[in-house]
PDB file of N, CA and C in Angstrom:
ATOM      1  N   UNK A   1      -7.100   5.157  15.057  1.00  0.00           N
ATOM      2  CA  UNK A   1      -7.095   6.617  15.048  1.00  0.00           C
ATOM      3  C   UNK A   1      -5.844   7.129  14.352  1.00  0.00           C
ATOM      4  N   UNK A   2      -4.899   6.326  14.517  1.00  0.00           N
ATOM      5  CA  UNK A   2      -3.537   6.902  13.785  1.00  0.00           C
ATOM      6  C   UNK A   2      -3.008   6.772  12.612  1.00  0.00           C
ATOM      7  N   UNK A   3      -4.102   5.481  12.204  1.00  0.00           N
ATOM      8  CA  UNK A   3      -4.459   5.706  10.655  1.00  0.00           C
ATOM      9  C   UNK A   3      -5.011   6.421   9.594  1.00  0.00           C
ATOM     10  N   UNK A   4      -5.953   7.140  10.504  1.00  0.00           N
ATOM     11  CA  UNK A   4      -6.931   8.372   9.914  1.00  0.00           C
ATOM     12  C   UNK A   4      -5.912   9.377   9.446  1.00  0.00           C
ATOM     13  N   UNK A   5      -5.069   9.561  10.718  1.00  0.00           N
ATOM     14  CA  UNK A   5      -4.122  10.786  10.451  1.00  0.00           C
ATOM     15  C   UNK A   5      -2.750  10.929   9.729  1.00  0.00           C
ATOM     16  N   UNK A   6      -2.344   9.561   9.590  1.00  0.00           N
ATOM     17  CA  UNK A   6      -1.490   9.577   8.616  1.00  0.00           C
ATOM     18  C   UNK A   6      -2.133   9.287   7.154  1.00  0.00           C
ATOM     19  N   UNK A   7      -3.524   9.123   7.157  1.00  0.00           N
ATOM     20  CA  UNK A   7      -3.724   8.517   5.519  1.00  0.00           C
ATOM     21  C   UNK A   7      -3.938  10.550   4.938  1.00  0.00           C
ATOM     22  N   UNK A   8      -4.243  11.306   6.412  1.00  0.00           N
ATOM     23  CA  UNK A   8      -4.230  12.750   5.442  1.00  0.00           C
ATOM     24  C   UNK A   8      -2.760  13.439   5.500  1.00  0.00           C
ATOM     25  N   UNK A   9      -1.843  12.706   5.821  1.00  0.00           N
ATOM     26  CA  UNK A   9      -0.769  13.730   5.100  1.00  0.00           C
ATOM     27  C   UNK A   9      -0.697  13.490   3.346  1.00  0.00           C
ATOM     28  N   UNK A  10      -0.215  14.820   3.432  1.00  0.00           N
ATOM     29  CA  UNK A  10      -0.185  14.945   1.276  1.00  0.00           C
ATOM     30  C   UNK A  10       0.838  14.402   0.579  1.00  0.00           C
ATOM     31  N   UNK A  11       1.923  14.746   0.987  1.00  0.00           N
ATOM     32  CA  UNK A  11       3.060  13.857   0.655  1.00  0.00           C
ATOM     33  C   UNK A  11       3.382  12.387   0.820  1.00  0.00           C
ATOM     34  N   UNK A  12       3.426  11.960  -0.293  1.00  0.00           N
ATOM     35  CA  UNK A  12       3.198  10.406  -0.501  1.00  0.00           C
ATOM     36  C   UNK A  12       4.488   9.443   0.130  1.00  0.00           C
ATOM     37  N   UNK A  13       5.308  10.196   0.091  1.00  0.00           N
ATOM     38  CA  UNK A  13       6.849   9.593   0.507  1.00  0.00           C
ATOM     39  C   UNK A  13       6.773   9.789   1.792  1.00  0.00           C
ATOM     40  N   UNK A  14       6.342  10.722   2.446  1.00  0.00           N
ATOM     41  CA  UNK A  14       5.955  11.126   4.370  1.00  0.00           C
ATOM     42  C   UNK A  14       4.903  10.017   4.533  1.00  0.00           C
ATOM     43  N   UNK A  15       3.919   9.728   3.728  1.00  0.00           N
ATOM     44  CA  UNK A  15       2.809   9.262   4.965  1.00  0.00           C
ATOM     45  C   UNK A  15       3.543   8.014   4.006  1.00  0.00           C
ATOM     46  N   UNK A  16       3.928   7.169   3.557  1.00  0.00           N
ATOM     47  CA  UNK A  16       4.434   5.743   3.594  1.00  0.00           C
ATOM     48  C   UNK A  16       5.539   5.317   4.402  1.00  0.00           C
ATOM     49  N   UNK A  17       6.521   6.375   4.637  1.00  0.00           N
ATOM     50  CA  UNK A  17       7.372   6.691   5.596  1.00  0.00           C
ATOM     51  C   UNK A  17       6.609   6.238   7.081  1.00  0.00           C
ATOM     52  N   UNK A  18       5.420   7.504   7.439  1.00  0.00           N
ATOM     53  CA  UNK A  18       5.237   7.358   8.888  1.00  0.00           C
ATOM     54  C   UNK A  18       3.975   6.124   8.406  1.00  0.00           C
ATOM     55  N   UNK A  19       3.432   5.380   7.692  1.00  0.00           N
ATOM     56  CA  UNK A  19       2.671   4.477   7.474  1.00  0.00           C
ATOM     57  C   UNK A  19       3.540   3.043   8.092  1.00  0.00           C
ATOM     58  N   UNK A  20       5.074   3.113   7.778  1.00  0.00           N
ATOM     59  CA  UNK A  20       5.646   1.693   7.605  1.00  0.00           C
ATOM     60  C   UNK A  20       5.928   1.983   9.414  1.00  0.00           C
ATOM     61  N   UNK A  21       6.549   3.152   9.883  1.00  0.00           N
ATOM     62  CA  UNK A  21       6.695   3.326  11.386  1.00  0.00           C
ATOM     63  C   UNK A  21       5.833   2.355  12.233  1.00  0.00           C
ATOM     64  N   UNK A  22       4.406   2.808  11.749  1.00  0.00           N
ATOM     65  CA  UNK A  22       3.565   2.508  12.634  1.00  0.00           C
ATOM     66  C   UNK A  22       2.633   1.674  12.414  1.00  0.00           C
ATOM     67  N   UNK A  23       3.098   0.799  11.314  1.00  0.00           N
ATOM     68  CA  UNK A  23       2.356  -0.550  10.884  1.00  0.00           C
ATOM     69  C   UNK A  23       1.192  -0.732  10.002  1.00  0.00           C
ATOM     70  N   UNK A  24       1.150   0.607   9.621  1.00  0.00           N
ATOM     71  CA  UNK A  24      -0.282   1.426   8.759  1.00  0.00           C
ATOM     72  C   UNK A  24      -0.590   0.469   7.372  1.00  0.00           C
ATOM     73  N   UNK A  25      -0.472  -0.916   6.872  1.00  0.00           N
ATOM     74  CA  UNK A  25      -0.610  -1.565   6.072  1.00  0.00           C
ATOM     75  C   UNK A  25      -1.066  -1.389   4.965  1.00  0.00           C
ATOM     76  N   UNK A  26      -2.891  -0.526   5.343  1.00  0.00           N
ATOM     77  CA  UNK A  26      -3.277  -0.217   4.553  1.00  0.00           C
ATOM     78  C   UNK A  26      -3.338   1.189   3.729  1.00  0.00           C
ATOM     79  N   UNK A  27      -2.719   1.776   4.666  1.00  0.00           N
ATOM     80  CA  UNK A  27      -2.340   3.612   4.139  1.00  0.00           C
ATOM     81  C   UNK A  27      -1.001   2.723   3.414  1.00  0.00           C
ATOM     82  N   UNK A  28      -0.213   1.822   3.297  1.00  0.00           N
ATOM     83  CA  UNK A  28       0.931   1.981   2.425  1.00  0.00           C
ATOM     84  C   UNK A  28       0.053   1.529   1.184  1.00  0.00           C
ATOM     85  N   UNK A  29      -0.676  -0.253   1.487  1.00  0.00           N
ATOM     86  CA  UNK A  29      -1.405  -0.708  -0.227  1.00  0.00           C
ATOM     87  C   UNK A  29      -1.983   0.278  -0.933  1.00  0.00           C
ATOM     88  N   UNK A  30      -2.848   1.206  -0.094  1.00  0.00           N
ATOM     89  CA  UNK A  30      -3.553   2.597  -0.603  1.00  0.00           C
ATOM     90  C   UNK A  30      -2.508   3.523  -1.279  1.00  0.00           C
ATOM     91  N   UNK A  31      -1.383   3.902  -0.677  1.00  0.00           N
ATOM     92  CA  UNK A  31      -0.686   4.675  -1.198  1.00  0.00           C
ATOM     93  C   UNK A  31       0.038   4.183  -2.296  1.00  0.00           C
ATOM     94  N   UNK A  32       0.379   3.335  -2.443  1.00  0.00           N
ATOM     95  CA  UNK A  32       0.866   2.601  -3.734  1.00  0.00           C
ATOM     96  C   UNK A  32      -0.256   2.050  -4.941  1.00  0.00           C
ATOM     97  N   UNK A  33      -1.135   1.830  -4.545  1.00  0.00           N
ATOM     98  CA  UNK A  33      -2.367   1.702  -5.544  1.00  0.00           C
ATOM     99  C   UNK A  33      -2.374   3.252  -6.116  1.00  0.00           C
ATOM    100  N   UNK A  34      -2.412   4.314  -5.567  1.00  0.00           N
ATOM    101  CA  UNK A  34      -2.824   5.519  -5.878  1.00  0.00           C
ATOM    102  C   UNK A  34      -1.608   6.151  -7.059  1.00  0.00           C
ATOM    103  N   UNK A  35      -0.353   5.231  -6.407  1.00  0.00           N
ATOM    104  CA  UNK A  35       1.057   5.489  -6.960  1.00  0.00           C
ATOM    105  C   UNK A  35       0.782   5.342  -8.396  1.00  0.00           C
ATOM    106  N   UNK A  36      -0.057   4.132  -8.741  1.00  0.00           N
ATOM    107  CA  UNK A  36       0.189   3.316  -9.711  1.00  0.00           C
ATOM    108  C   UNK A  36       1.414   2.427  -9.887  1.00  0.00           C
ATOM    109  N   UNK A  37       1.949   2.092  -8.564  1.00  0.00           N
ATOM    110  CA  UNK A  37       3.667   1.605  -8.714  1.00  0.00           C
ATOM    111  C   UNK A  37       3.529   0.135  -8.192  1.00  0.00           C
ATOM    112  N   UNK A  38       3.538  -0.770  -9.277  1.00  0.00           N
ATOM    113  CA  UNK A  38       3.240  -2.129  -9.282  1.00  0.00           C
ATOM    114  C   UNK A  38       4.518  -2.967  -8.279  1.00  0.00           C
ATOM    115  N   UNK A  39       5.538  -2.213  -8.637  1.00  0.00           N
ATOM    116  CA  UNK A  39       6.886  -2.662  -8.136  1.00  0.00           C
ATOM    117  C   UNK A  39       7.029  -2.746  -6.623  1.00  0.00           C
ATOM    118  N   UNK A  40       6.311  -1.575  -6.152  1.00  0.00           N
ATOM    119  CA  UNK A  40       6.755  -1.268  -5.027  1.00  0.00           C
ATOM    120  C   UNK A  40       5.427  -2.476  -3.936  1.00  0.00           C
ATOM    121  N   UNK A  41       4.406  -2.413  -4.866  1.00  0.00           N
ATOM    122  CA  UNK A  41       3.127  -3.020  -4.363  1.00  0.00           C
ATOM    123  C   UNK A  41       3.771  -4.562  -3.962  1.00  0.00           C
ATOM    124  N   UNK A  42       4.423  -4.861  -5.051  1.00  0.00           N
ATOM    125  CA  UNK A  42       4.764  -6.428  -5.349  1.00  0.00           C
ATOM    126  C   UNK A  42       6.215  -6.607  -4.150  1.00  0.00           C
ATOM    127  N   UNK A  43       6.561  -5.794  -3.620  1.00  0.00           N
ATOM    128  CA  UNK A  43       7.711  -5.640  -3.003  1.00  0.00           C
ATOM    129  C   UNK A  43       7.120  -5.400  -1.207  1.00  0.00           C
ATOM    130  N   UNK A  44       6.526  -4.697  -1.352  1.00  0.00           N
ATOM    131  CA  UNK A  44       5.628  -5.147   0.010  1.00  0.00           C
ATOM    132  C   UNK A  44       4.789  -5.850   0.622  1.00  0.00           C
ATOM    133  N   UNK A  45       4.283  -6.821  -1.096  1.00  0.00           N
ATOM    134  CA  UNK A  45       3.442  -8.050  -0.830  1.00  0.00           C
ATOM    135  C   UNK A  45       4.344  -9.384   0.254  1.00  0.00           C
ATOM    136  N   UNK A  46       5.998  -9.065  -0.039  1.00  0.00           N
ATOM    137  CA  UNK A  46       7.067 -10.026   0.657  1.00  0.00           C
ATOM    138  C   UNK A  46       6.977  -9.434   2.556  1.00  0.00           C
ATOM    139  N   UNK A  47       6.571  -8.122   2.724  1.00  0.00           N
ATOM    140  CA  UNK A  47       6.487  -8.107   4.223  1.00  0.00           C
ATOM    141  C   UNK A  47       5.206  -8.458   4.697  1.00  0.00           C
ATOM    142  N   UNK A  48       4.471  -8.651   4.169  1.00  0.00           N
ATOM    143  CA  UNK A  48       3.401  -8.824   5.009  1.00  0.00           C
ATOM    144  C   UNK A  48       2.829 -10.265   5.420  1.00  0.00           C
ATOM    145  N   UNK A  49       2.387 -10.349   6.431  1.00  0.00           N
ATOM    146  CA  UNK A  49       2.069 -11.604   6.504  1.00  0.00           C
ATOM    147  C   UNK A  49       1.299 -12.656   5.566  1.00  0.00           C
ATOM    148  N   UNK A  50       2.109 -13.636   5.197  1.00  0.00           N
ATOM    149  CA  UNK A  50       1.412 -14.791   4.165  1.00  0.00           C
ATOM    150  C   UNK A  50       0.123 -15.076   4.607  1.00  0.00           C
ATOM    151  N   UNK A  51      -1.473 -14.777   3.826  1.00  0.00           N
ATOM    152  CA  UNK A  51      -2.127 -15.168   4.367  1.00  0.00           C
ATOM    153  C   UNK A  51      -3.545 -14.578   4.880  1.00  0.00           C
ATOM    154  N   UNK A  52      -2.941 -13.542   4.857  1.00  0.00           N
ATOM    155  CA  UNK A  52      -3.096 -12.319   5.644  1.00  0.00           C
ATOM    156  C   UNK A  52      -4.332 -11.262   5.019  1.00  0.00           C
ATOM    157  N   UNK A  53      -4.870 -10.701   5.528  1.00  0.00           N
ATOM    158  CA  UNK A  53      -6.100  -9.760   4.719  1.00  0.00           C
ATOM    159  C   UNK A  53      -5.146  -8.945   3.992  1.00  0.00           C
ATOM    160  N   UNK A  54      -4.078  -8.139   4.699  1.00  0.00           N
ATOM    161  CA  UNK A  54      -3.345  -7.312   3.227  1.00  0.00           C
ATOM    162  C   UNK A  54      -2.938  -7.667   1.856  1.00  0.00           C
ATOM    163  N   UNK A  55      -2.214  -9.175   2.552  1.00  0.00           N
ATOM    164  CA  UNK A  55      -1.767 -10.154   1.787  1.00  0.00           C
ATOM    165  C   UNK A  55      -2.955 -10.230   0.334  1.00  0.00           C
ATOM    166  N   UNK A  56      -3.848 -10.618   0.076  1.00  0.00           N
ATOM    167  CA  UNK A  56      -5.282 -10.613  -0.244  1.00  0.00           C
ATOM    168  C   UNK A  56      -5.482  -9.318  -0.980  1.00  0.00           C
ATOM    169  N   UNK A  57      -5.471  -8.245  -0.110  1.00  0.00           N
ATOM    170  CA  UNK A  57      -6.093  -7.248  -0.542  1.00  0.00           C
ATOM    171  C   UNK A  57      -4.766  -6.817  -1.969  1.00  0.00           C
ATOM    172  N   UNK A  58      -3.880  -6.921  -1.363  1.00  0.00           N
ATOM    173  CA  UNK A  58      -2.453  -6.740  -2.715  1.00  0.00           C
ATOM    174  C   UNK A  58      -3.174  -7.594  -3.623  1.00  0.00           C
ATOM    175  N   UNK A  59      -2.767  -8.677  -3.355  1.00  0.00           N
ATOM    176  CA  UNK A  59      -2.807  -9.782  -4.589  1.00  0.00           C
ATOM    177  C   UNK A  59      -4.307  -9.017  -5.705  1.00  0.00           C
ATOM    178  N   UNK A  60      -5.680  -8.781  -4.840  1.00  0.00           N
ATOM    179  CA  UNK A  60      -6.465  -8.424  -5.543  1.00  0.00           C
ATOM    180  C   UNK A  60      -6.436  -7.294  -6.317  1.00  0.00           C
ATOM    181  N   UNK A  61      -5.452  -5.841  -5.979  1.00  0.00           N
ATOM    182  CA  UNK A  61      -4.779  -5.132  -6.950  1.00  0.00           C
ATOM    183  C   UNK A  61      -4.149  -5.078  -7.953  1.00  0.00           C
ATOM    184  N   UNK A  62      -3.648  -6.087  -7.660  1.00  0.00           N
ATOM    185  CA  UNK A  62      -2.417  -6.924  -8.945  1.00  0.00           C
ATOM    186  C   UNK A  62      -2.731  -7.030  -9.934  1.00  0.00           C
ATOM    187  N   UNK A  63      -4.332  -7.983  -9.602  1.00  0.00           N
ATOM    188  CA  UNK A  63      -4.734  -8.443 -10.782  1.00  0.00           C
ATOM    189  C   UNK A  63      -5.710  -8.059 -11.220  1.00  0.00           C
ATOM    190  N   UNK A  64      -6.015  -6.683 -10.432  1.00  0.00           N
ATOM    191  CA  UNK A  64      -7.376  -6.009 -11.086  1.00  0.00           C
ATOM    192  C   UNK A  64      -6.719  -5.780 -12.551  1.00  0.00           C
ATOM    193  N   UNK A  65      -7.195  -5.753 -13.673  1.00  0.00           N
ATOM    194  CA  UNK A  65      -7.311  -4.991 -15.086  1.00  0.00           C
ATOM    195  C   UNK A  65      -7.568  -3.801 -15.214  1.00  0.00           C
ATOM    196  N   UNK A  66      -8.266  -2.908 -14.261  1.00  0.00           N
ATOM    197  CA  UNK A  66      -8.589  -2.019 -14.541  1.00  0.00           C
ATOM    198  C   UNK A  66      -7.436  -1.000 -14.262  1.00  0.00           C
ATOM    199  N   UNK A  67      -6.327  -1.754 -13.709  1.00  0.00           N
ATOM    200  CA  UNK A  67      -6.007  -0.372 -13.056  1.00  0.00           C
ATOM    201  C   UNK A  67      -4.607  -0.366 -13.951  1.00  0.00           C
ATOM    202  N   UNK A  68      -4.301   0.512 -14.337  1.00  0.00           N
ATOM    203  CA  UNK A  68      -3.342   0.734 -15.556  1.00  0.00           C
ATOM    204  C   UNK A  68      -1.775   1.525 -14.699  1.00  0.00           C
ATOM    205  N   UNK A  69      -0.625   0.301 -14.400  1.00  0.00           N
ATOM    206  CA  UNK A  69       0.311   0.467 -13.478  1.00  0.00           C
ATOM    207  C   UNK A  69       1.203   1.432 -14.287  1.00  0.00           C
ATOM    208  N   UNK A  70       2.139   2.381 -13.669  1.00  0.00           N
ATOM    209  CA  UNK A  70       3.227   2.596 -14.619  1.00  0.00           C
ATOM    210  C   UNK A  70       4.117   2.281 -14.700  1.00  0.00           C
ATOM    211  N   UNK A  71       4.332   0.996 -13.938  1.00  0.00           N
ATOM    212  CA  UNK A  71       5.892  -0.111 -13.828  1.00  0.00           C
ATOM    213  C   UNK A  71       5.187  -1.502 -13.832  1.00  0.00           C
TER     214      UNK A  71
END
């Protein structure tokens, strides 16, 4: 439930903020996919558990082609 409500705040720097508080994994990969910010993606791929469905779900961003990063 507390994912729902932080994935609708508008400000991207607030809800990754209250995303990392409260363990929101996928409101941060989401919010950084949306970023287009490869850096930051690749930098949170190191907290998350090795292994891991986020873990996975990053890596599969990474290397999508389609998605055109701006770092």
């Amino acid at each position: 439930v507390l994912q729902e409500y932080v994935g609708l705040v508008d400000d991207a720097e607030l809800r990754i903020s209250l995303a990392q508080k409260h363990k929101c994994h996928d409101i941060i990969i989401n919010t950084y996919r949306d970023l287009k910010d490869r850096q930051q993606l690749l930098g949170y791929r190191g907290k998350v558990e090795r292994g891991s469905v986020e873990e996975r779900k990053i890596n599969e961003l990474l290397d999508n082609p389609q998605i055109r990063w701006k770092n």
